[in-house]
N, C-alpha and C. Protein backbone atom coordinates (compact mmCIF):
# COMPACT_ATOMS: atom_id res chain seq x y z
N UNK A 1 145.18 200.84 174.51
CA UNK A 1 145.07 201.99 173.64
C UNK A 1 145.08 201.50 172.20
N UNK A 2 144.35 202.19 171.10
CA UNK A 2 144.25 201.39 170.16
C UNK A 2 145.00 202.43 168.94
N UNK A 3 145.68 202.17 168.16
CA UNK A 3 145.84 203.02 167.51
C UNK A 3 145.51 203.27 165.63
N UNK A 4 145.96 204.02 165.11
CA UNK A 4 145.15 204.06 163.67
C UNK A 4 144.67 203.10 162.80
N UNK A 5 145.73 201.86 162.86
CA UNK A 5 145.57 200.57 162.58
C UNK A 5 144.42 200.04 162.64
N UNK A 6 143.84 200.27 164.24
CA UNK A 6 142.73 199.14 164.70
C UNK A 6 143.19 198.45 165.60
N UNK A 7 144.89 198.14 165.78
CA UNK A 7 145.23 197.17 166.89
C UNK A 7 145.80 197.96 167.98
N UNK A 8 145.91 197.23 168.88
CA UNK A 8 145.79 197.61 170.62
C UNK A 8 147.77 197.74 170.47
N UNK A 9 147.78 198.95 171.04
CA UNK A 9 149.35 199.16 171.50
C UNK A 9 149.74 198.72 173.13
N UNK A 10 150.60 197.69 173.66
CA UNK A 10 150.49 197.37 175.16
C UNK A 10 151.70 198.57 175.52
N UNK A 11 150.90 199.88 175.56
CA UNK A 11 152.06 200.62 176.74
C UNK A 11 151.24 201.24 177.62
N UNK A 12 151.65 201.74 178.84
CA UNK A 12 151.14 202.17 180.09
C UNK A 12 150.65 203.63 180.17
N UNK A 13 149.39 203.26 181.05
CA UNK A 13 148.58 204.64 181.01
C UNK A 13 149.50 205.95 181.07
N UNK A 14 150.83 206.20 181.73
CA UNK A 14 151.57 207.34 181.54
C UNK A 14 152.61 207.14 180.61
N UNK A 15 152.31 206.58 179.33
CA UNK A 15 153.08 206.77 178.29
C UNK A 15 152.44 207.98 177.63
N UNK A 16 151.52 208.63 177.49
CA UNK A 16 151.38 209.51 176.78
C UNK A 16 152.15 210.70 177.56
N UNK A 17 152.88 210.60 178.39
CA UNK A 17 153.52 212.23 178.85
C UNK A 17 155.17 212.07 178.27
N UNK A 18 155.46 211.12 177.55
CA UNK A 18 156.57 210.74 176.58
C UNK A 18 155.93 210.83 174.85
N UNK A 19 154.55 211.05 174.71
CA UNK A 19 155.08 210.49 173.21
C UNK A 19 154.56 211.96 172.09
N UNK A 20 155.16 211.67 171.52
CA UNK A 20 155.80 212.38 170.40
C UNK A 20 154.38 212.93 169.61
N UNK A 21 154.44 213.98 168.80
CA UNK A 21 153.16 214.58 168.15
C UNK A 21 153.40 215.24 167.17
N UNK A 22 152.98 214.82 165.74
CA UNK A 22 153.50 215.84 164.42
C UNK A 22 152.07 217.07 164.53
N UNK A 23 153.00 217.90 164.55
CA UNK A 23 152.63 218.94 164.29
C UNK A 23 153.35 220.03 162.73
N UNK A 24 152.17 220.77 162.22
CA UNK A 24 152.76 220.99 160.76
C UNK A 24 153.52 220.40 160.41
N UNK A 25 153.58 218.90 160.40
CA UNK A 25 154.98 218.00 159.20
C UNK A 25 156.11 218.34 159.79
N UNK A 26 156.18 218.33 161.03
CA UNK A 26 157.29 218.37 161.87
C UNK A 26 156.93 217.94 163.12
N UNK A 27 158.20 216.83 163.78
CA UNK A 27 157.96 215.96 164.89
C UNK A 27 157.99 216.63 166.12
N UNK A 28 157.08 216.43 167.27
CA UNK A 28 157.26 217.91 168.26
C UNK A 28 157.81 216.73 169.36
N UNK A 29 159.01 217.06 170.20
CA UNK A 29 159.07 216.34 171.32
C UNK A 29 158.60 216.69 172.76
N UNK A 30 157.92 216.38 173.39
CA UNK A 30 157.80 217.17 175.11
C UNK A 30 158.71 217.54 175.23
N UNK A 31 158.64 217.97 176.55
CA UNK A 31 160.16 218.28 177.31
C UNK A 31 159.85 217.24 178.12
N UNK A 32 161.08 216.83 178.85
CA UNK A 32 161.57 215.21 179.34
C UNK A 32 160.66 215.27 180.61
N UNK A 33 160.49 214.06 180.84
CA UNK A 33 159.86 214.34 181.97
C UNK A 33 159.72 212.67 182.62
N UNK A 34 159.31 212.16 183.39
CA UNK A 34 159.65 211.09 184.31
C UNK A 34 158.84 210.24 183.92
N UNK A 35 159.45 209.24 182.85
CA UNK A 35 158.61 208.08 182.51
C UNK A 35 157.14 207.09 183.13
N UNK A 36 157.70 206.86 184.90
CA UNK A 36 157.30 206.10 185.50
C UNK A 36 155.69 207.47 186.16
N UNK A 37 156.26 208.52 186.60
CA UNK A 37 155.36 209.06 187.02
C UNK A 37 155.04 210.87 186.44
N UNK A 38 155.46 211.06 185.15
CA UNK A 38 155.41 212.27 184.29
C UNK A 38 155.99 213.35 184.84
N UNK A 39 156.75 213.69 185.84
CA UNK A 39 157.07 214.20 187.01
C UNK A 39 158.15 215.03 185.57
N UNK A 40 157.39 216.55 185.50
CA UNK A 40 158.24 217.12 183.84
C UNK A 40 159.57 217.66 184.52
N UNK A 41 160.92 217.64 183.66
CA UNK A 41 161.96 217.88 183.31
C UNK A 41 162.70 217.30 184.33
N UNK A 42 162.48 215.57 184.50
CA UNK A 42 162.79 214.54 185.04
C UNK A 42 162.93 213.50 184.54
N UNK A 43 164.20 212.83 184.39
CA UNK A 43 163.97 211.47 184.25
C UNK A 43 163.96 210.65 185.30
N UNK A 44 163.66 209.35 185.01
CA UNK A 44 163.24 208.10 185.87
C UNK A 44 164.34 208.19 187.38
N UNK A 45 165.08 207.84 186.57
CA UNK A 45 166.65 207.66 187.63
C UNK A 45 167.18 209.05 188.28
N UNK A 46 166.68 210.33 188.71
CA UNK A 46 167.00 211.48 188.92
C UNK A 46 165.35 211.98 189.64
N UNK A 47 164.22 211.39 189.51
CA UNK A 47 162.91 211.65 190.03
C UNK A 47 162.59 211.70 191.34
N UNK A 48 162.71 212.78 191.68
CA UNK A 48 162.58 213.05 193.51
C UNK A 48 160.81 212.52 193.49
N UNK A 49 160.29 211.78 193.13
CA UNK A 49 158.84 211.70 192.99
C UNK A 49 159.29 210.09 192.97
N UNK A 50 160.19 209.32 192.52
CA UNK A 50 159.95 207.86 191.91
C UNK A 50 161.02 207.93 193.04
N UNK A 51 162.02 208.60 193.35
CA UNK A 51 163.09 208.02 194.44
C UNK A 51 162.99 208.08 195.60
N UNK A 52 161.58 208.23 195.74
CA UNK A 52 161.04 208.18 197.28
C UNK A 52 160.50 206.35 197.49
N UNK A 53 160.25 206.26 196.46
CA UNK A 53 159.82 204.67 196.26
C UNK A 53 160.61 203.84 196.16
N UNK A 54 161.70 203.67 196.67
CA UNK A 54 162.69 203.03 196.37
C UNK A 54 163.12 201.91 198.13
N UNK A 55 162.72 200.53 197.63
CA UNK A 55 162.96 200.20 198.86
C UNK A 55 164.18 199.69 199.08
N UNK A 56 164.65 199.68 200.18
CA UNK A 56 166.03 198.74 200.45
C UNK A 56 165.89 197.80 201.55
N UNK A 57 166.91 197.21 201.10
CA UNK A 57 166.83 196.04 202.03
C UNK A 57 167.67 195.46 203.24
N UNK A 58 167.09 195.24 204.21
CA UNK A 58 167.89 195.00 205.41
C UNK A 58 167.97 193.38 205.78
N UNK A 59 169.63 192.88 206.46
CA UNK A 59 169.81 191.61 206.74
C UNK A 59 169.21 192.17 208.41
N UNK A 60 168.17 190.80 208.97
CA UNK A 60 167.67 190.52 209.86
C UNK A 60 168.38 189.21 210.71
N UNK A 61 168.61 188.59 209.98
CA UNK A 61 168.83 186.93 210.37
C UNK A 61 170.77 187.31 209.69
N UNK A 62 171.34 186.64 210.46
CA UNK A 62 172.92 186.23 210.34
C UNK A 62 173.10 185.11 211.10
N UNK A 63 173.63 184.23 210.34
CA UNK A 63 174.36 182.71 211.03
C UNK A 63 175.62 182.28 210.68
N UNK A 64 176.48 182.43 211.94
CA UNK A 64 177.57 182.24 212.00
C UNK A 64 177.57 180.61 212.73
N UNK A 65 179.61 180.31 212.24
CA UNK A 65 179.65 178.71 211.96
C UNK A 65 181.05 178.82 212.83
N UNK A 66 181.32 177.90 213.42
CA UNK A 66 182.68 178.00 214.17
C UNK A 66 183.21 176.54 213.98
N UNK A 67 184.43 176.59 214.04
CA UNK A 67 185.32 174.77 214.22
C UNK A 67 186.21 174.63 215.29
N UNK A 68 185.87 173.65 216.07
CA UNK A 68 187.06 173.53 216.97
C UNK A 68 188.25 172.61 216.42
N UNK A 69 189.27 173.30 216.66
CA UNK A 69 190.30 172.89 216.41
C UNK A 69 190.82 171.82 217.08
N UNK A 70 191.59 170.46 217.09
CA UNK A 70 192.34 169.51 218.09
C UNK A 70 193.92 170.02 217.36
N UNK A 71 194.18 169.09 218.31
CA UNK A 71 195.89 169.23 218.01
C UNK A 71 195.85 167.77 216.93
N UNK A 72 196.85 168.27 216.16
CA UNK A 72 197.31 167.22 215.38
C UNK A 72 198.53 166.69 215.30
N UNK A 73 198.32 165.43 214.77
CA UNK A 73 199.61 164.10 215.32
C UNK A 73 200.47 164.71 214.33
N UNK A 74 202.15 164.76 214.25
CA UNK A 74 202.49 164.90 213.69
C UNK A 74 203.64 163.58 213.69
N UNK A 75 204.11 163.53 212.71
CA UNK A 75 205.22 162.07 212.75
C UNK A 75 206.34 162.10 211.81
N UNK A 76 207.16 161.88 212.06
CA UNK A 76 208.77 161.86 211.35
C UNK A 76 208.60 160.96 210.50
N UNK A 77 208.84 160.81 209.36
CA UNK A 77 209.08 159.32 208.61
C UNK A 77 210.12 159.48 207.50
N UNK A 78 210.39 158.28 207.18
CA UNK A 78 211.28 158.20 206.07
C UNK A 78 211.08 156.91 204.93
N UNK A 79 211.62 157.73 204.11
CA UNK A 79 210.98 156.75 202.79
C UNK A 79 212.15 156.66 201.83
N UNK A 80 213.03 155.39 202.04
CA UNK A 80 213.58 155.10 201.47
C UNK A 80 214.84 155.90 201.92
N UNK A 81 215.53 156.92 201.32
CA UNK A 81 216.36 157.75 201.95
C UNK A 81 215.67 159.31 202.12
N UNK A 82 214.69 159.45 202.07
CA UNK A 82 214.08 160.82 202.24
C UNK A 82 213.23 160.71 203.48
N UNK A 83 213.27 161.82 204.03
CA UNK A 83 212.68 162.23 205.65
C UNK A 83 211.76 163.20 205.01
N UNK A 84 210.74 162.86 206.29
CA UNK A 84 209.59 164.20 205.81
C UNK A 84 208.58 164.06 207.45
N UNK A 85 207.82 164.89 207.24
CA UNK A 85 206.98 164.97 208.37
C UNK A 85 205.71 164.98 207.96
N UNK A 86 204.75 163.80 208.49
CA UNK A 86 203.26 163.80 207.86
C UNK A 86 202.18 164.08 209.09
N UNK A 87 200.98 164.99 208.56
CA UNK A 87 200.32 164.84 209.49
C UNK A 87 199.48 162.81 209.25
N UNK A 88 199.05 162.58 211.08
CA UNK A 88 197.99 161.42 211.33
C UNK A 88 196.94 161.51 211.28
N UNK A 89 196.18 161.16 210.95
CA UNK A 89 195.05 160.94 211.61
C UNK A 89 194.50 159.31 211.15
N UNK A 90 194.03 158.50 212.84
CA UNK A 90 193.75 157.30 212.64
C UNK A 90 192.44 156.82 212.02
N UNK A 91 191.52 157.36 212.02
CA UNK A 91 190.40 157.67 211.32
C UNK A 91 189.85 156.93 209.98
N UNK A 92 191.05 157.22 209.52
CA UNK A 92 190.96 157.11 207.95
C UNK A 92 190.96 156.12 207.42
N UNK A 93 190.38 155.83 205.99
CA UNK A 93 190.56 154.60 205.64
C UNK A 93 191.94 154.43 204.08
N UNK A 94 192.03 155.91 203.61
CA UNK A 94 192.96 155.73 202.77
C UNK A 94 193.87 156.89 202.85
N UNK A 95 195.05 156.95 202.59
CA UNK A 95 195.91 158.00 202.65
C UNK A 95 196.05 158.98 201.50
N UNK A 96 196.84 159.97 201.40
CA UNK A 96 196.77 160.88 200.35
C UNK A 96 197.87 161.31 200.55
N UNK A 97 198.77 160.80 199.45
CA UNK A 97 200.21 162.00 199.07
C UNK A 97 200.01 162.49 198.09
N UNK A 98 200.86 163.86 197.64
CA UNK A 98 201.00 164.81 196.84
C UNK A 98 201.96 164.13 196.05
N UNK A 99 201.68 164.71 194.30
CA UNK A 99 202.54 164.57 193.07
C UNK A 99 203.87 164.42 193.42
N UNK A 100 204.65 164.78 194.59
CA UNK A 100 205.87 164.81 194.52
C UNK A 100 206.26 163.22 194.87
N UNK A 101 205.10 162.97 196.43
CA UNK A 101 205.48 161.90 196.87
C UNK A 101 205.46 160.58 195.57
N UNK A 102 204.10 160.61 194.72
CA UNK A 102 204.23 159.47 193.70
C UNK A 102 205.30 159.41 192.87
N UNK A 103 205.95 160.90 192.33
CA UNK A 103 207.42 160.45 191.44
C UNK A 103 208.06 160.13 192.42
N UNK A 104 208.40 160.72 193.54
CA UNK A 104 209.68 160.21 194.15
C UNK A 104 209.66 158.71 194.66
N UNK A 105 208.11 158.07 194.33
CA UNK A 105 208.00 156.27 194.54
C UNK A 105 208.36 155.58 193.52
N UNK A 106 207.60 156.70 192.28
CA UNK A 106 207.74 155.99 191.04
C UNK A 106 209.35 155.88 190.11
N UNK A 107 209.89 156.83 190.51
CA UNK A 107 211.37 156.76 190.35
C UNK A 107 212.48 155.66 190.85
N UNK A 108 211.52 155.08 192.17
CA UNK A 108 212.23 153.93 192.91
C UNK A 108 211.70 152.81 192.24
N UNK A 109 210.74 152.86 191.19
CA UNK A 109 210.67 151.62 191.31
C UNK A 109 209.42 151.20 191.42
N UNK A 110 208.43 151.51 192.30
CA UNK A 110 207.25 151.33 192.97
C UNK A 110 205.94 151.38 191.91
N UNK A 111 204.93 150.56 191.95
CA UNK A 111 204.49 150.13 191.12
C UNK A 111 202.63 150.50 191.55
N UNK A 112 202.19 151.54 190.64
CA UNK A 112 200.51 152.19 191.19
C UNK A 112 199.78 151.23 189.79
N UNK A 113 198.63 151.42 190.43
CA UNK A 113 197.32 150.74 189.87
C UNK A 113 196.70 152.15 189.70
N UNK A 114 195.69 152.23 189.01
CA UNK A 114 194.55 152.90 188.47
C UNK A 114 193.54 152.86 189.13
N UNK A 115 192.68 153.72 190.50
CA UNK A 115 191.23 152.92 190.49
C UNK A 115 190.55 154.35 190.42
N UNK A 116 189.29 154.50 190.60
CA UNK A 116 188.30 155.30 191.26
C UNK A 116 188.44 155.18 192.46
N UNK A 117 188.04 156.82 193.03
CA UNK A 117 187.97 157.03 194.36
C UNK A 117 186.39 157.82 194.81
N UNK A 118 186.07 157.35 195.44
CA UNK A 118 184.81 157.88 195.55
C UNK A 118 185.24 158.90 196.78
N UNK A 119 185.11 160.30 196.39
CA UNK A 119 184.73 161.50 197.75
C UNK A 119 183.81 162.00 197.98
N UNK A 120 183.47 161.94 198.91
CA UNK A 120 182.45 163.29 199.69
C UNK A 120 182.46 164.00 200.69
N UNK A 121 183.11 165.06 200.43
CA UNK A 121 183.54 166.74 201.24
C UNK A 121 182.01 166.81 202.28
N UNK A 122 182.73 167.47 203.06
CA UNK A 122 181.55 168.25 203.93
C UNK A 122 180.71 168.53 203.69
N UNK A 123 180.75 169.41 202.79
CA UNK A 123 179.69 169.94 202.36
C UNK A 123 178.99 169.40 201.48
N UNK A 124 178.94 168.20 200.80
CA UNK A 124 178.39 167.13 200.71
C UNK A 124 178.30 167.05 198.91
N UNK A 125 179.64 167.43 198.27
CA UNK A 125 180.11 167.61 197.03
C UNK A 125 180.71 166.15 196.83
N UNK A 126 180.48 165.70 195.74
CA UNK A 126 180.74 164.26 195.78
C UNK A 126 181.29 164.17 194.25
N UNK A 127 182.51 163.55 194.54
CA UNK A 127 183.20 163.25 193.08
C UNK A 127 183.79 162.01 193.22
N UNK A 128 184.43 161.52 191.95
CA UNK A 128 185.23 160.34 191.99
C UNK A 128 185.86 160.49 190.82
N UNK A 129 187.33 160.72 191.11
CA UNK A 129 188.56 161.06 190.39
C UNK A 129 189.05 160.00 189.88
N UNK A 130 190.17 159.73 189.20
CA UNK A 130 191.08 158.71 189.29
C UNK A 130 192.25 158.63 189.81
N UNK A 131 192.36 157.46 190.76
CA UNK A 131 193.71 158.12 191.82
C UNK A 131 194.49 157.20 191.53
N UNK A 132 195.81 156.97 192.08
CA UNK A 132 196.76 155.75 191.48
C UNK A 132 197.19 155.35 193.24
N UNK A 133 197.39 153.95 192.87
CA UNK A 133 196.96 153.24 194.49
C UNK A 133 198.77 152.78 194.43
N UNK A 134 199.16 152.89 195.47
CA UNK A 134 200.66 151.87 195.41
C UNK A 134 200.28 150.38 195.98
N UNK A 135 200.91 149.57 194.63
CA UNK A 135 200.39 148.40 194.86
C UNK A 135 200.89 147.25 196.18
């Protein structure tokens, strides 16, 4: 559509049932009416004409994931004068205690190194922290 200018306005063939018109030096407005399909004293979001078009969407496909569980080793130990119970598993190539266990080494005495640890989770997230090794 081109307008007084000479240049091309980009709005849609049913913009004219929205736009505005001076009449005697005064701005005339329509009455409202449904942007998408002129559908009068309607708007867009309330248009029994545009809300028939409205698609939704349905899940077809669902995939479910299951884990079997084993029993796990459990073992008594003691460290130094403290008892605790850890899970086993032989598997492994390095162990993992919690903040408590390293002060309660490092309080004795016990002496960690600094290294990188390279992980990769299941789901195949891969980091490398800095862990402290007992030497």
């Amino acid at each position: 559509m081109e307008n007084s200018s000479g240049h091309h306005n980009s709005t849609s063939a049913n913009s004219s049932c929205m736009q505005s018109q001076n009449v005697n030096n005064t701005v005339y407005h329509p009455p409202i009416s449904c942007y998408d399909c002129c559908n009068p004293g309607f708007i867009k979001a309330k248009c029994p004409k545009c809300s028939l078009k409205k698609e939704r969407a349905f899940v077809n496909d669902i995939q479910m994931f299951t884990c079997v569980t084993s029993p796990v080793t459990l073992l008594d130990i003691e460290v130094y004068e403290a008892t605790g119970i850890v899970c086993v598993d032989t598997g492994v190539s390095q162990s993992v205690g919690g903040e408590l266990m390293f002060k309660f080494l490092n309080n004795r005495g016990q002496k960690f190194t600094e290294l990188y640890l390279s992980v990769c989770l299941a789901d195949d997230q891969q980091s490398s922290p800095i862990v402290q090794r007992l030497q």
